[in-house]
Protein backbone atom coordinates (compact mmCIF):
# COMPACT_ATOMS: atom_id res chain seq x y z
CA UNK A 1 0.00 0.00 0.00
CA UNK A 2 1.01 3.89 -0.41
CA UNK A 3 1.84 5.33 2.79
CA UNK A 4 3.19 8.71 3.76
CA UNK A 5 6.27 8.00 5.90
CA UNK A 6 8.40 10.23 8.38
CA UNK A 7 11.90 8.83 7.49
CA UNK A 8 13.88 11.29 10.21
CA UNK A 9 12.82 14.28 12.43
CA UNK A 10 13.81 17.22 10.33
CA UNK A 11 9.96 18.26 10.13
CA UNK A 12 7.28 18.23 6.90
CA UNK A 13 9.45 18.41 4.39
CA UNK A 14 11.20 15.20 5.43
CA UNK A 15 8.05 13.17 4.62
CA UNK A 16 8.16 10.69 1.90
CA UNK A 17 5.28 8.92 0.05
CA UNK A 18 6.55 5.67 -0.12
CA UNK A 19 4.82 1.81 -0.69
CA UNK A 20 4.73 -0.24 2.47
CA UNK A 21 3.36 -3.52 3.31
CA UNK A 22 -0.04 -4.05 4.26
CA UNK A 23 -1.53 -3.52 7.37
CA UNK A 24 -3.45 -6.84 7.80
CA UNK A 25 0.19 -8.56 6.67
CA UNK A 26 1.86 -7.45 10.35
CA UNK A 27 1.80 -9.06 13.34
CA UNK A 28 -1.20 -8.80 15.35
CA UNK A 29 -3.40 -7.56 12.42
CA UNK A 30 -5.78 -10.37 13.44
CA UNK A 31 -6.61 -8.60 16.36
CA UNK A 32 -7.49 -5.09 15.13
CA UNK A 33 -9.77 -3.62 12.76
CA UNK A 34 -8.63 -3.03 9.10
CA UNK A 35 -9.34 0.16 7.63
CA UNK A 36 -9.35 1.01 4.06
CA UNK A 37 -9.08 4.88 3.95
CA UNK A 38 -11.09 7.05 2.41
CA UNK A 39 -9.87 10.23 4.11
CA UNK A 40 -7.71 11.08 6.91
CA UNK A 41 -7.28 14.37 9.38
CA UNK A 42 -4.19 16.24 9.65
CA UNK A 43 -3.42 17.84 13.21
CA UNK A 44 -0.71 19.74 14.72
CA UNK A 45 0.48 17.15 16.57
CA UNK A 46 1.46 15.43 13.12
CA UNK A 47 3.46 18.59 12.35
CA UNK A 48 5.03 18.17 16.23
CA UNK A 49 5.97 14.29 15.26
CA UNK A 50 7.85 14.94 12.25
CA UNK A 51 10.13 16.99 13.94
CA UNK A 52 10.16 14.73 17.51
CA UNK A 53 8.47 17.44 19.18
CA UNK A 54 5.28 15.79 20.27
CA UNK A 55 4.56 13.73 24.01
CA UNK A 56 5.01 10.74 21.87
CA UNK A 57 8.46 10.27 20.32
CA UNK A 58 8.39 6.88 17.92
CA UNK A 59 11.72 6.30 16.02
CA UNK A 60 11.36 6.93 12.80
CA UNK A 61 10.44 5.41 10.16
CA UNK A 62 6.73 5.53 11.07
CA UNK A 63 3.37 6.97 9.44
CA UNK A 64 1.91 9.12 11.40
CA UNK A 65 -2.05 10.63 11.18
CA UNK A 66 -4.30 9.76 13.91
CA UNK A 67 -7.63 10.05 12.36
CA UNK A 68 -9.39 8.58 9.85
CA UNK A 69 -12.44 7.53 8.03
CA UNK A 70 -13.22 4.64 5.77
CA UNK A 71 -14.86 0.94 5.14
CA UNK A 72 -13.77 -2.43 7.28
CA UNK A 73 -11.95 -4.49 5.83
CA UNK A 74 -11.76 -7.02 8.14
CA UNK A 75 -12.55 -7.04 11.87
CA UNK A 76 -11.55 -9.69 14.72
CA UNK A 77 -15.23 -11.47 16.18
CA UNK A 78 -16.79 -9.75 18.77
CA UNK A 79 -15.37 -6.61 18.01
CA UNK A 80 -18.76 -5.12 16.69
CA UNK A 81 -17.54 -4.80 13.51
CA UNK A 82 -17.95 -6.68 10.09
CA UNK A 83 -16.51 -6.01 6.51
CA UNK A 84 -18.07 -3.28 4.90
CA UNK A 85 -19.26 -1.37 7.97
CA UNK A 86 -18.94 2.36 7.72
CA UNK A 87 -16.50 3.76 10.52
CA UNK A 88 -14.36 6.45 11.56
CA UNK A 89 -11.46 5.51 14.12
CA UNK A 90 -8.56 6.99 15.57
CA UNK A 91 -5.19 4.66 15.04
CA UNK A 92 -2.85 6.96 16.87
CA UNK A 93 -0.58 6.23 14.10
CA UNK A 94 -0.75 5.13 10.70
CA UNK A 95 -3.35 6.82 9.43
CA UNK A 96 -1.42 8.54 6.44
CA UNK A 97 -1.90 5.75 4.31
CA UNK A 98 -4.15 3.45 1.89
CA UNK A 99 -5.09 1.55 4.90
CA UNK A 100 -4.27 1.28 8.67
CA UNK A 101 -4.79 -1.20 11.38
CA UNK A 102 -6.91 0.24 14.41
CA UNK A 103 -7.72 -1.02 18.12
CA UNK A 104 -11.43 -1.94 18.00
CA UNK A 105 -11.55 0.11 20.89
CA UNK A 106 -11.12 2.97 18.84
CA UNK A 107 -13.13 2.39 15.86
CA UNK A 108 -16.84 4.12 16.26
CA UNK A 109 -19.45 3.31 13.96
CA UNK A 110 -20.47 5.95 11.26
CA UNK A 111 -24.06 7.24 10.07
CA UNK A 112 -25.05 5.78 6.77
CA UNK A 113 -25.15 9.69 5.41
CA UNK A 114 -22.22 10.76 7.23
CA UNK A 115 -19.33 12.13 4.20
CA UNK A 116 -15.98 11.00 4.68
CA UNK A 117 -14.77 14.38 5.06
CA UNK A 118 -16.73 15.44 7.83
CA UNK A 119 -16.18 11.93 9.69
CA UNK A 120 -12.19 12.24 9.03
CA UNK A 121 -12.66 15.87 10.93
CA UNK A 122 -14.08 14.45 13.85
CA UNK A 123 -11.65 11.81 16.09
CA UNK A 124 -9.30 14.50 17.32
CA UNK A 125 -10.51 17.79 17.48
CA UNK A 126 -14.23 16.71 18.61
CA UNK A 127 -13.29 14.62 21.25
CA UNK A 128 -10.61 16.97 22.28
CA UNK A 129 -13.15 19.64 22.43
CA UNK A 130 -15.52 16.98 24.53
CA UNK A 131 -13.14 16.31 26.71
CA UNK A 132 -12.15 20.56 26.82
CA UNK A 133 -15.43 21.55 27.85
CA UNK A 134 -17.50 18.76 29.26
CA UNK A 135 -15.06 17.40 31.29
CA UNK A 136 -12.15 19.86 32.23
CA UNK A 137 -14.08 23.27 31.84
CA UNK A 138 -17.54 22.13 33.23
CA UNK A 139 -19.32 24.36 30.87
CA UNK A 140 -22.61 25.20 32.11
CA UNK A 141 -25.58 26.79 29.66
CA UNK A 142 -25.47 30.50 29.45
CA UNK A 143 -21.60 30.84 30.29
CA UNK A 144 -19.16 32.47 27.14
CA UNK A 145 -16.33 30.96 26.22
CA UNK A 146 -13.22 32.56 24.23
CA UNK A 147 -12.29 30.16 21.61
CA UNK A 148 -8.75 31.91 20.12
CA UNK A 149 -7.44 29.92 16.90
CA UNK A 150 -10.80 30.31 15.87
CA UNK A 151 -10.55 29.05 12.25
CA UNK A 152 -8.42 26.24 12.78
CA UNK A 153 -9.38 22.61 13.39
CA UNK A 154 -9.94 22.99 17.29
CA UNK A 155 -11.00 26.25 17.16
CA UNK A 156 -14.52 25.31 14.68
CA UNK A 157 -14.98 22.03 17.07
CA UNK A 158 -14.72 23.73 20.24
CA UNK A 159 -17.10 26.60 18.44
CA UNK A 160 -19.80 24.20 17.68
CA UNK A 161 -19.32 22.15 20.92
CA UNK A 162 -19.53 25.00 22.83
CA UNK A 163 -22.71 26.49 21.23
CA UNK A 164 -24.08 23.10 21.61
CA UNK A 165 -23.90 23.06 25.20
CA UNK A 166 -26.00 26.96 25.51
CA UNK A 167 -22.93 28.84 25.34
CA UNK A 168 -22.27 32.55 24.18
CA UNK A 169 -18.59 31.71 21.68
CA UNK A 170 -16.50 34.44 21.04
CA UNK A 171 -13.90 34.15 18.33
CA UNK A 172 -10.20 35.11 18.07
CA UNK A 173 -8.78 34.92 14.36
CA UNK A 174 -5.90 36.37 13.02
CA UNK A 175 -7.27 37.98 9.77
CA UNK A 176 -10.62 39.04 8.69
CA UNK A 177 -10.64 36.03 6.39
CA UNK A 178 -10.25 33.86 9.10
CA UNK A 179 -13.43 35.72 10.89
CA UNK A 180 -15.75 34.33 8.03
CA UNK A 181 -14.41 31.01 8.96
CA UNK A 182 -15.31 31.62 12.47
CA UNK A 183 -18.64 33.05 11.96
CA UNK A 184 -19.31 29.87 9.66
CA UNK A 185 -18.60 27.51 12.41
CA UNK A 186 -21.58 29.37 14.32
CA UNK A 187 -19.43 31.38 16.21
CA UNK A 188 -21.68 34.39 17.98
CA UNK A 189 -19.04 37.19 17.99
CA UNK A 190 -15.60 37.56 16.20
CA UNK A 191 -12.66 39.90 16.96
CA UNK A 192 -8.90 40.07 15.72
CA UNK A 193 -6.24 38.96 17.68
CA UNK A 194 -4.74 41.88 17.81
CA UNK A 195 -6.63 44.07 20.63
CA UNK A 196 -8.69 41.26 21.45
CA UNK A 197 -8.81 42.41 25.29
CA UNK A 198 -10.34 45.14 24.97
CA UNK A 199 -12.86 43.92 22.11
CA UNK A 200 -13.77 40.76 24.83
CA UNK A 201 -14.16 43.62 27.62
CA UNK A 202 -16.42 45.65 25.42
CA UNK A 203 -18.32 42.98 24.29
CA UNK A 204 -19.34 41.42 28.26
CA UNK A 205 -19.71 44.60 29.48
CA UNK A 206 -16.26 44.58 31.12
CA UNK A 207 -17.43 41.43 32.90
CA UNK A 208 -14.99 38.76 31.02
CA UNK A 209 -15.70 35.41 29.37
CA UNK A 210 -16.37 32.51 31.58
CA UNK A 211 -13.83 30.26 29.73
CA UNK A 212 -10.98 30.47 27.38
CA UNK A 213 -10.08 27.96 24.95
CA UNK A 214 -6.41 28.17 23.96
CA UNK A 215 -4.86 25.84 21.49
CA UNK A 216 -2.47 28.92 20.50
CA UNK A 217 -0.56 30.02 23.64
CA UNK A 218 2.38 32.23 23.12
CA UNK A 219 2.23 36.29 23.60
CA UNK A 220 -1.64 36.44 23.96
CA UNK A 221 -1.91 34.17 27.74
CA UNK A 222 -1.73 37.03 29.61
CA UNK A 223 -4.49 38.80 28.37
CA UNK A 224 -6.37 35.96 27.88
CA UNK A 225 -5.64 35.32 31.71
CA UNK A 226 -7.18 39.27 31.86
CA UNK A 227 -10.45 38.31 29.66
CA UNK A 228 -11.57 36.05 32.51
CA UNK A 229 -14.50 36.41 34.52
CA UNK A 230 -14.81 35.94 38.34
CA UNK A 231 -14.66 32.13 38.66
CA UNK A 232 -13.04 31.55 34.95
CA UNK A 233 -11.50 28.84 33.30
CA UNK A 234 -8.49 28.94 30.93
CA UNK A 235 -8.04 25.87 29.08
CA UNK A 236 -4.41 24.97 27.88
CA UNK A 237 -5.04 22.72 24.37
CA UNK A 238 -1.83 23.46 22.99
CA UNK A 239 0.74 25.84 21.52
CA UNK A 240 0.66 26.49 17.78
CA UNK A 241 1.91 29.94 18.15
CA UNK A 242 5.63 27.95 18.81
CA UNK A 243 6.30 29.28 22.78
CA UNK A 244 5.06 27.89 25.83
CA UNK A 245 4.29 30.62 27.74
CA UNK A 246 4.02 30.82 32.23
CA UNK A 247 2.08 32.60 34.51
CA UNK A 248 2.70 34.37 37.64
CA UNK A 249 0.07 32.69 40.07
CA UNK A 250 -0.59 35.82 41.76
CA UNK A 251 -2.88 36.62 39.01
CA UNK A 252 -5.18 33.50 39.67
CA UNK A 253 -5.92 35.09 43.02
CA UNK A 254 -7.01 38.02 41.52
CA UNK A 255 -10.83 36.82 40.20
CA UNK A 256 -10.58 33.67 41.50
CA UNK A 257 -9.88 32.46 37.84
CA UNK A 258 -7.94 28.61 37.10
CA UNK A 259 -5.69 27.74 34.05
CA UNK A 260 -6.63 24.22 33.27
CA UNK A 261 -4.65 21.65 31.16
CA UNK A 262 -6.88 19.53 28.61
CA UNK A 263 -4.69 16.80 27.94
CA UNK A 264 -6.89 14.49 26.41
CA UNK A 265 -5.03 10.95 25.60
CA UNK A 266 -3.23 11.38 28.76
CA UNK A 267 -6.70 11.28 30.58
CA UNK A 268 -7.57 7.91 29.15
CA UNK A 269 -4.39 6.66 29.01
CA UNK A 270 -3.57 7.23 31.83
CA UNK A 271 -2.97 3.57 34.62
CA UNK A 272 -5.91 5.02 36.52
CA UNK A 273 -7.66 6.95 34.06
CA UNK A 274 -11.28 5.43 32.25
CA UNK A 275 -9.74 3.28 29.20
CA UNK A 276 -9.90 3.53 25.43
CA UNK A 277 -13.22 2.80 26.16
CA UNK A 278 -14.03 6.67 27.36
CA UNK A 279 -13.73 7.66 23.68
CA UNK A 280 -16.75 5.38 22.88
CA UNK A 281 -18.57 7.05 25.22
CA UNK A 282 -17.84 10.29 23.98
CA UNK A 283 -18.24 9.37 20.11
CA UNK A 284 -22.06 8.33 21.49
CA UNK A 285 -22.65 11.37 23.04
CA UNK A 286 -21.17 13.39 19.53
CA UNK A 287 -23.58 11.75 16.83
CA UNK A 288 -26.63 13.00 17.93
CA UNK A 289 -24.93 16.29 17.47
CA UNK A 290 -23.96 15.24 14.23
CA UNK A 291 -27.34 14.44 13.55
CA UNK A 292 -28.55 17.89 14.36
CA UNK A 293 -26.65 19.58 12.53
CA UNK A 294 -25.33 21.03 16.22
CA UNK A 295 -21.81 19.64 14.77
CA UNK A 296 -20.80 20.24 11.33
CA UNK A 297 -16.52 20.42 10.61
CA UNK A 298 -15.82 23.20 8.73
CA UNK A 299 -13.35 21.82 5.60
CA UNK A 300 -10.83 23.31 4.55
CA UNK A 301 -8.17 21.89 2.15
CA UNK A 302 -7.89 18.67 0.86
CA UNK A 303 -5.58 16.73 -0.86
CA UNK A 304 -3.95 13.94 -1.95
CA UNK A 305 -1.90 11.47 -0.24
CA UNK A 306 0.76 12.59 -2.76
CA UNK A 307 0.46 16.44 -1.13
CA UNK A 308 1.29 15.63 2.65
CA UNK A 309 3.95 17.99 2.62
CA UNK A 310 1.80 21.12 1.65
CA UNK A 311 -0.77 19.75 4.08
CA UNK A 312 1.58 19.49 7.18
CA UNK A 313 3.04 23.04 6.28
CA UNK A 314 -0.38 24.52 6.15
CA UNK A 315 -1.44 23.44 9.65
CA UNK A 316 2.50 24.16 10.52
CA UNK A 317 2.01 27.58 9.01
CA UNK A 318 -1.04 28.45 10.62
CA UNK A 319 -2.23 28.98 7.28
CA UNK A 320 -5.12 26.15 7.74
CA UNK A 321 -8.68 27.44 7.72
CA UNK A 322 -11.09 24.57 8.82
CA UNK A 323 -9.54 20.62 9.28
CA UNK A 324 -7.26 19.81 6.37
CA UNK A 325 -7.77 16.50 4.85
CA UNK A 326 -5.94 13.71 2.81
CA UNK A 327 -7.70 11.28 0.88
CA UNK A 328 -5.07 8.21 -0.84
């Protein structure tokens, strides 16, 4: 099979589409679900492993993408899965490729009218986003969240997850391009990054936002620290912007505020956390959201297998508007 392979850590342009044996040919295929792929998700953690960046370090050579859609191929009994069954699943690795291998633990059945491209958007930045405000921020209905990245992959989940749940969503987007991204996603409000503060502070009536969804980090913490409300929530997704950035904990005293890390596969993975299983339980409670309408991915590019490198440079970039696909 075609495969898109990171041969050594010196970043996108090191990846090479190359032909690799089949999945269901490797050792303990017989025990997962085989994927054919009919699209795949590209994330910023993707960019982070071709450079050795990322929590997870494999050696190289390995394929990385951790999302995809497609049909079963073949499926181990008592999985709950059968050739030809419609799925999306989330490999970890692998997924950059004609096929991949999954845990039937996380493969999750797909809607008969679901499209590829809007199941390939969903594994990561959905469940993320579940995970974000469900479990770490406690959103409750009539809070407002700050969502900054706000065109991006995470950004347009935690937009639509956020509004699902009775939420007022602000958006934070770089250019005014970007804002028509936002305001697609269903976002209620958009404002530029630059002067956001001020923009959030005129737009609660100087009362701040409830929570802040950061998947950015970098220059803008501190006044995202400063948009909070009495009792807010600042959740740390990641750091796109390149710099990790600290804060003095004086300032949580201040309004009583709490910067929260979302780390999402170190919850389940976790020896004492809920499983692979939790992500079932969170891919249950997404569909009828899909099924609403309430969750829609916005799409951005896609392309071929053959085009990973442009693909990994436009999330690397930050030049990504909506989830970036591949298809083989």
């Amino acid at each position: 099979m075609r495969a898109a392979q990171v041969t050594r850590l010196d970043g996108p342009e090191s990846v090479e589409v190359l032909d690799l044996p089949d999945p269901q040919e490797r050792d303990g295929a017989e025990r997962s679900v085989v994927v054919d792929v009919a699209a795949a998700g590209v994330c910023f953690p993707d960019v982070l492993l071709t450079r050795g960046q990322y929590q997870m370090k494999p050696d190289p050579p390995f394929v990385p993408g951790s999302e995809v859609a497609g049909v079963v191929r073949s499926a181990p009994a008592g999985s709950g899965f059968s050739a030809g069954d419609r799925v999306a699943a989330f490999p970890v690795l692998g997924g950059f490729a004609e096929a991949v291998a999954v845990d039937p633990a996380m493969v999750f059945p797909l809607p008969d009218d679901t499209p590829w491209d809007t199941a390939a958007a969903l594994p990561m930045n959905y469940l993320t986003c579940e995970f974000a405000l469900g479990e770490r921020a406690r959103l409750r209905e009539g809070e407002t969240v700050l969502v900054h990245g706000a065109a991006g992959g995470v950004g347009t989940a935690a937009i639509q997850l956020a509004a699902a749940r009775g939420a007022r969503v602000l958006a934070v987007v770089s250019t005014d391009a970007k804002a028509e991204v936002a305001r697609a996603a269903g976002a209620d409000e958009v404002v530029l990054a630059e002067g956001f503060r001020d923009a959030v502070s005129e737009l609660t009536s100087g009362r701040g936002v409830d929570v802040v969804v950061d998947p950015v980090g970098g220059d803008r913490f501190t006044d995202s620290l400063r948009s909070l409300g009495p009792g807010g929530r600042l959740l740390v997704i990641g750091f796109t912007a390149g710099s990790i950035p600290e804060v003095k904990v004086n300032r949580l005293l201040l309004n009583n505020i709490s910067v929260v890390g979302v780390g999402w596969g170190a919850w389940w993975t976790h020896p004492h956390g809920p499983g692979a299983g939790y992500l079932r339980e969170q891919w249950d409670r997404l569909v009828p959201l899909l099924a609403s309408g309430a969750v829609a991915p916005v799409i951005g590019e896609v392309r071929s297998l053959d085009e990973v490198v442009d693909a990994l440079l436009a999330v690397e970039q930050r030049r990504a508007q909506g989830k970036v696909l591949l298809t083989p």
